[in-house]
Protein backbone atom coordinates (compact mmCIF):
# COMPACT_ATOMS: atom_id res chain seq x y z
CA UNK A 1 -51.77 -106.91 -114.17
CA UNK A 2 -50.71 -106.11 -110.58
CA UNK A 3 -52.32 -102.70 -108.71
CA UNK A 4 -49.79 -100.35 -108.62
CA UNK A 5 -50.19 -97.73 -105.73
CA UNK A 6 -48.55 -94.29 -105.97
CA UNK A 7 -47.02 -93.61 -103.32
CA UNK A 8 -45.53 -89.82 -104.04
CA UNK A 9 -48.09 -88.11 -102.29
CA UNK A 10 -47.52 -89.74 -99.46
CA UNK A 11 -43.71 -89.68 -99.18
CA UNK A 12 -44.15 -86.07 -100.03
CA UNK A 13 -46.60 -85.34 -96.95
CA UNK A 14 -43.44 -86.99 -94.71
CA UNK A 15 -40.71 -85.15 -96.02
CA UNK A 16 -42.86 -81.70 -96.09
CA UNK A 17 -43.61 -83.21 -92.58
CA UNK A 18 -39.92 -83.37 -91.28
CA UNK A 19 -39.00 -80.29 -92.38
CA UNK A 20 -41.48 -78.81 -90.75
CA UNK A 21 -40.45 -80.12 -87.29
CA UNK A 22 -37.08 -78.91 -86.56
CA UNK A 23 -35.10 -80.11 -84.25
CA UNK A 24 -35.37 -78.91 -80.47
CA UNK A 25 -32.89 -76.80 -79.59
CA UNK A 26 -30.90 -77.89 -76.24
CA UNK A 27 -31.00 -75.75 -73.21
CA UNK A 28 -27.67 -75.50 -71.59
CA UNK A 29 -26.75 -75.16 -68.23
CA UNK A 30 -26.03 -71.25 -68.06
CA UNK A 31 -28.67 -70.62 -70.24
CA UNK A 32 -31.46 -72.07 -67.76
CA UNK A 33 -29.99 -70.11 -65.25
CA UNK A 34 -29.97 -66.68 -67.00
CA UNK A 35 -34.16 -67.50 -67.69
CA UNK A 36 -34.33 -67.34 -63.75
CA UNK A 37 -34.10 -63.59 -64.42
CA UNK A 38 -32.53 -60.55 -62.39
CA UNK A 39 -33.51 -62.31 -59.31
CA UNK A 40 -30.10 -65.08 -60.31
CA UNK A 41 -27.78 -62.37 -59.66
CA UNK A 42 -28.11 -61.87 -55.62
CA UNK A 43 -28.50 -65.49 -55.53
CA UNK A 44 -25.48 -65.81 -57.50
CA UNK A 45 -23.64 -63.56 -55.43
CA UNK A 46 -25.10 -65.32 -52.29
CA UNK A 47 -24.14 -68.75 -53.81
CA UNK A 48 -19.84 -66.80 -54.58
CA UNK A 49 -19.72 -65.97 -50.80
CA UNK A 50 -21.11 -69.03 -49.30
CA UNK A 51 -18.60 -71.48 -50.84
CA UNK A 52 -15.42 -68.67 -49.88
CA UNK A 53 -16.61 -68.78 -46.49
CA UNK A 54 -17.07 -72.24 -46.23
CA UNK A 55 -14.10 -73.37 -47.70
CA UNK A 56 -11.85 -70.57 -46.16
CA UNK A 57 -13.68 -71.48 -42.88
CA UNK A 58 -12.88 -75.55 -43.47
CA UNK A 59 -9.45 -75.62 -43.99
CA UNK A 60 -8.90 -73.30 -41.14
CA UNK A 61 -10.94 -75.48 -38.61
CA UNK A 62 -9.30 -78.20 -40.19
CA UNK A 63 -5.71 -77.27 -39.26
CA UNK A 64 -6.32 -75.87 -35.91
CA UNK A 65 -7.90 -79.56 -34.83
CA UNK A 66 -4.32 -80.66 -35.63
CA UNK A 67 -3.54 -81.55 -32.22
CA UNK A 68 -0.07 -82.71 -31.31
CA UNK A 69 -0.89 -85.74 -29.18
CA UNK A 70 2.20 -85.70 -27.39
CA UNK A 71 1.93 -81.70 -26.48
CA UNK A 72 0.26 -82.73 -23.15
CA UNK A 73 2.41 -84.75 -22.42
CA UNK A 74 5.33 -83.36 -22.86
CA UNK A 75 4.47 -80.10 -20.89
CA UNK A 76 3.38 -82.74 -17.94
CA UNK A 77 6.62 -84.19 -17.81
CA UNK A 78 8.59 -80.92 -17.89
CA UNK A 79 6.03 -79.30 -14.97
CA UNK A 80 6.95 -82.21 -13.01
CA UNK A 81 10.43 -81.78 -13.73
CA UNK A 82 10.41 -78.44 -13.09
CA UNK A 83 11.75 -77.31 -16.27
CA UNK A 84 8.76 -74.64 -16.79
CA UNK A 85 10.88 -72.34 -19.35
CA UNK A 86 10.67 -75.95 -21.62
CA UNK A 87 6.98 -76.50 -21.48
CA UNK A 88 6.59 -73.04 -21.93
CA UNK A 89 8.93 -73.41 -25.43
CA UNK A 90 7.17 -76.31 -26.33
CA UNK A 91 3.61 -74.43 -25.97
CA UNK A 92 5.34 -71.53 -27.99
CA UNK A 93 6.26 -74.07 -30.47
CA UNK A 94 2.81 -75.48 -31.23
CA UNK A 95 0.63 -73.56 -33.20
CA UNK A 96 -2.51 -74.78 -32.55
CA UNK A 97 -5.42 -73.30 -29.88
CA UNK A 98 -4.69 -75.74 -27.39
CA UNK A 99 -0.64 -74.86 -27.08
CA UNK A 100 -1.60 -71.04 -26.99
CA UNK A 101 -3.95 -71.89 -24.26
CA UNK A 102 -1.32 -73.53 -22.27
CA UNK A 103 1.11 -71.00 -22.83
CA UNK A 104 -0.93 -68.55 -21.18
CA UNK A 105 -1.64 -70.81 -17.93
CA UNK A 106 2.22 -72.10 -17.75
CA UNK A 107 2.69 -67.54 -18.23
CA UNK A 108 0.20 -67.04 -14.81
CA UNK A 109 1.90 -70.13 -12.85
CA UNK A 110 2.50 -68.63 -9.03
CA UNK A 111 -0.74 -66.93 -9.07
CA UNK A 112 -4.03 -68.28 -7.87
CA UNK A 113 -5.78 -71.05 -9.39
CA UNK A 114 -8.51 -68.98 -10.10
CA UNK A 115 -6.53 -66.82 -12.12
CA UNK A 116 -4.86 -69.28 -14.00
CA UNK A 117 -8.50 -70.99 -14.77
CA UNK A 118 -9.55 -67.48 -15.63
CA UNK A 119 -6.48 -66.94 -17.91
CA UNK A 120 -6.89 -69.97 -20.12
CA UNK A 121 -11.10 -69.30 -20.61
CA UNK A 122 -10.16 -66.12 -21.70
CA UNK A 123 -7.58 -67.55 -23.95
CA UNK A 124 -9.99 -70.44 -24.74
CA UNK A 125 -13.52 -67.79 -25.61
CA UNK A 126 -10.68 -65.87 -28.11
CA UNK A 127 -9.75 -69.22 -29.74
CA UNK A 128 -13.57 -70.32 -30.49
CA UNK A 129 -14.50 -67.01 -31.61
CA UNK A 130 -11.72 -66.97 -34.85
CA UNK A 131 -12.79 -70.74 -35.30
CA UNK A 132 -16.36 -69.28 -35.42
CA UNK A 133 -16.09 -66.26 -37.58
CA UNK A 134 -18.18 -65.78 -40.57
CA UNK A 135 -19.44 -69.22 -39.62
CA UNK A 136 -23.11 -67.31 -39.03
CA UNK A 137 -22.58 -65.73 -42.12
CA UNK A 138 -23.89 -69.25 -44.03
CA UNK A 139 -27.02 -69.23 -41.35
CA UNK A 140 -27.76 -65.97 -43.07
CA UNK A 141 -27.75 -67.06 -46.31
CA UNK A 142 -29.31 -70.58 -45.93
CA UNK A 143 -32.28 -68.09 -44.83
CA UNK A 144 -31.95 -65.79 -47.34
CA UNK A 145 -31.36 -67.88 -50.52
CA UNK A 146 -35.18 -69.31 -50.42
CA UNK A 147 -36.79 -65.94 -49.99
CA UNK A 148 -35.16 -64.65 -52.99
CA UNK A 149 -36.01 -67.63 -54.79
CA UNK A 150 -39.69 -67.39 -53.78
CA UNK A 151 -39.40 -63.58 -54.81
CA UNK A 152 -38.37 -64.57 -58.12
CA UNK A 153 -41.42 -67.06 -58.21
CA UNK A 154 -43.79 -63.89 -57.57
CA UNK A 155 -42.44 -61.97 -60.38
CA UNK A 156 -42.35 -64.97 -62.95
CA UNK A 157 -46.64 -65.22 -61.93
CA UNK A 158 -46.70 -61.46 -62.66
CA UNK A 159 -44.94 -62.12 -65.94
CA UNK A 160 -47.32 -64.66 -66.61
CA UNK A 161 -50.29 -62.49 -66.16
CA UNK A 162 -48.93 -59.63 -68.25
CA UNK A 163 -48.07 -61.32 -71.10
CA UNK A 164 -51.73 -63.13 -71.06
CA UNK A 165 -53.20 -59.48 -70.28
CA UNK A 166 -50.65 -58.43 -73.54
CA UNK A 167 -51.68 -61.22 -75.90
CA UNK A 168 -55.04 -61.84 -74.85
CA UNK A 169 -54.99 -65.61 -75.01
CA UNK A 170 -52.95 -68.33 -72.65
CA UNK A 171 -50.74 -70.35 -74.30
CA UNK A 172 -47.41 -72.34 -73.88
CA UNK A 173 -45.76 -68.98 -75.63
CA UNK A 174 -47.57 -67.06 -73.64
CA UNK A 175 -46.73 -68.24 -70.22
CA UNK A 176 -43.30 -70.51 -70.85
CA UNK A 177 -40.87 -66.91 -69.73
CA UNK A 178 -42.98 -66.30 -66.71
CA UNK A 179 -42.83 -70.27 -65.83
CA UNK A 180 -38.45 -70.34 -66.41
CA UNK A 181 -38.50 -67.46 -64.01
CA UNK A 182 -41.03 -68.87 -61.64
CA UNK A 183 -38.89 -72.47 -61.63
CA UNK A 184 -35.78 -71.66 -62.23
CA UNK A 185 -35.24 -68.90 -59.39
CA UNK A 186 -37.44 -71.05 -56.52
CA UNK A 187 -35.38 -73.67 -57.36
CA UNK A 188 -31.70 -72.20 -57.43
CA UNK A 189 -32.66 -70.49 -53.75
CA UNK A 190 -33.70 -73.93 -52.36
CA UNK A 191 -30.35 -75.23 -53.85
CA UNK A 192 -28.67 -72.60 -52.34
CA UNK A 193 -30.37 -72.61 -49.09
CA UNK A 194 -30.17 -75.86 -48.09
CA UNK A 195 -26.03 -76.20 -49.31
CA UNK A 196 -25.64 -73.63 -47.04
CA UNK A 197 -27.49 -74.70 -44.06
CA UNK A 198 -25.71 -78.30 -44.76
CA UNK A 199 -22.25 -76.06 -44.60
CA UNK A 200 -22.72 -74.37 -41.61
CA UNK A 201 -23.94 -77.37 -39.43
CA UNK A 202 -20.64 -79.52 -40.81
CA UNK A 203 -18.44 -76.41 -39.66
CA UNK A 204 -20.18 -75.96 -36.17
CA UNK A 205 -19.96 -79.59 -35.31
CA UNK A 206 -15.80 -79.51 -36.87
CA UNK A 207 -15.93 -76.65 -33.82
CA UNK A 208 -17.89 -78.08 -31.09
CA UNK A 209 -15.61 -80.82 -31.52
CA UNK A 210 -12.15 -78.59 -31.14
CA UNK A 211 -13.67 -77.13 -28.12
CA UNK A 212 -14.44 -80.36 -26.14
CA UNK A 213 -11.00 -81.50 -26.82
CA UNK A 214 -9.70 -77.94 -25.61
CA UNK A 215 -11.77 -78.19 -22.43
CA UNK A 216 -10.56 -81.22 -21.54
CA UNK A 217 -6.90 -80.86 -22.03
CA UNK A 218 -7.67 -77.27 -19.94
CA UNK A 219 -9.11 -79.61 -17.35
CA UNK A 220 -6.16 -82.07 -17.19
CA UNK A 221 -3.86 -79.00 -16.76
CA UNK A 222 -5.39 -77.16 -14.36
CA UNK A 223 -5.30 -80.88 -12.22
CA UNK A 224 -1.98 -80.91 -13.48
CA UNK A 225 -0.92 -78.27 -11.19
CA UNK A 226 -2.47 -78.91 -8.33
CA UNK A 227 0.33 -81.95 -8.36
CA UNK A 228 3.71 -81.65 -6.48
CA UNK A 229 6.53 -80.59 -8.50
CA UNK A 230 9.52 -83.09 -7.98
């Protein structure tokens, strides 16, 4: 006669097991953020203005590097020609910093150098500063961002130590909403932060590079008249 071994209890320990563990509930995306408590909103709102500025910013640097290639020359060969209503057209023409800066030194031709130099910096220092504006703005907030975060990270600890004051013992319960706020909040500012600081280095460089190319087509112009017009 073979053993027989009951096995009911046991398969009634796993399924009284199972039910007991339900299953985890996932954590979305907008749902971690909103446990980084009140502190998500300014960063939010810092986060909103950064990528406006940026992007508004971009796409303007981008089409003002837009040289025309052939601007240069073309107002060379009409200087030499002596056809100076035609380069003037043709800087009137371009929209870019470079043609408005030429307009305004073919505009003071007859007068000093020195006043023609003087013209297109002045022309030149109006150009950079639209290219720049708002660009500081991101420096701002890539400083910002992290000290927000870090002042969510204080008031997560004081959560943590009210709710252990509250309940009396320390527990994962106990601490887990102080600890989302803690985490959550350092780590959106340092998100922020350095996105920001990234942004506003890659638009200062797109700049510094616009103004070396305007300073050197200034420079070939200015040489440009000291030449003899046939």
């Amino acid at each position: 006669m073979f053993l027989q071994i009951n096995t009911t209890p046991l398969d009634t320990m796993m399924t009284a097991a199972e039910q007991m563990v339900e299953p985890m509930e996932r954590l979305s995306f907008l749902d971690l953020l909103f446990k980084g408590g009140w502190v998500m909103l300014p960063l939010g709102f810092l986060a909103l203005v950064g990528l406006i500025i940026f992007f508004e910013r971009y796409f303007t640097i981008r089409k003002a590097a837009k040289f025309d290639k052939n601007l240069m020359v073309q107002v060379k060969q009409s200087i030499l020609s002596g056809k100076l209503e035609t380069a003037i057209a043709l800087c009137r023409n371009n929209s870019s910093p470079l043609g408005r800066m030429l307009q305004k030194g073919l505009l003071r031709i007859g007068r000093p150098i020195k006043d023609i130099e003087g013209a297109i910096e002045n022309v030149g220092k109006l150009e950079v500063a639209h290219l720049e504006k708002n660009i500081n703005v991101l420096g701002i907030i890539a400083g910002i961002a992290p000290m927000l975060g870090f002042v969510g990270t204080i008031i997560g600890v004081i959560s943590i130590f009210h709710e252990v004051e509250i309940e009396g013992v320390i527990n994962i319960g106990t601490v887990s909403g102080g600890l989302y706020v803690k985490m959550v909040s350092s780590a959106t500012g340092l998100i922020i932060g350095i996105v920001a600081y990234i942004g506003y280095h890659i638009l200062n460089m797109m700049v510094d590079r616009i103004i070396l190319r305007m300073e050197t087509d200034a420079v070939e112009f200015i040489d440009l008249l000291d030449e003899p017009v046939s």
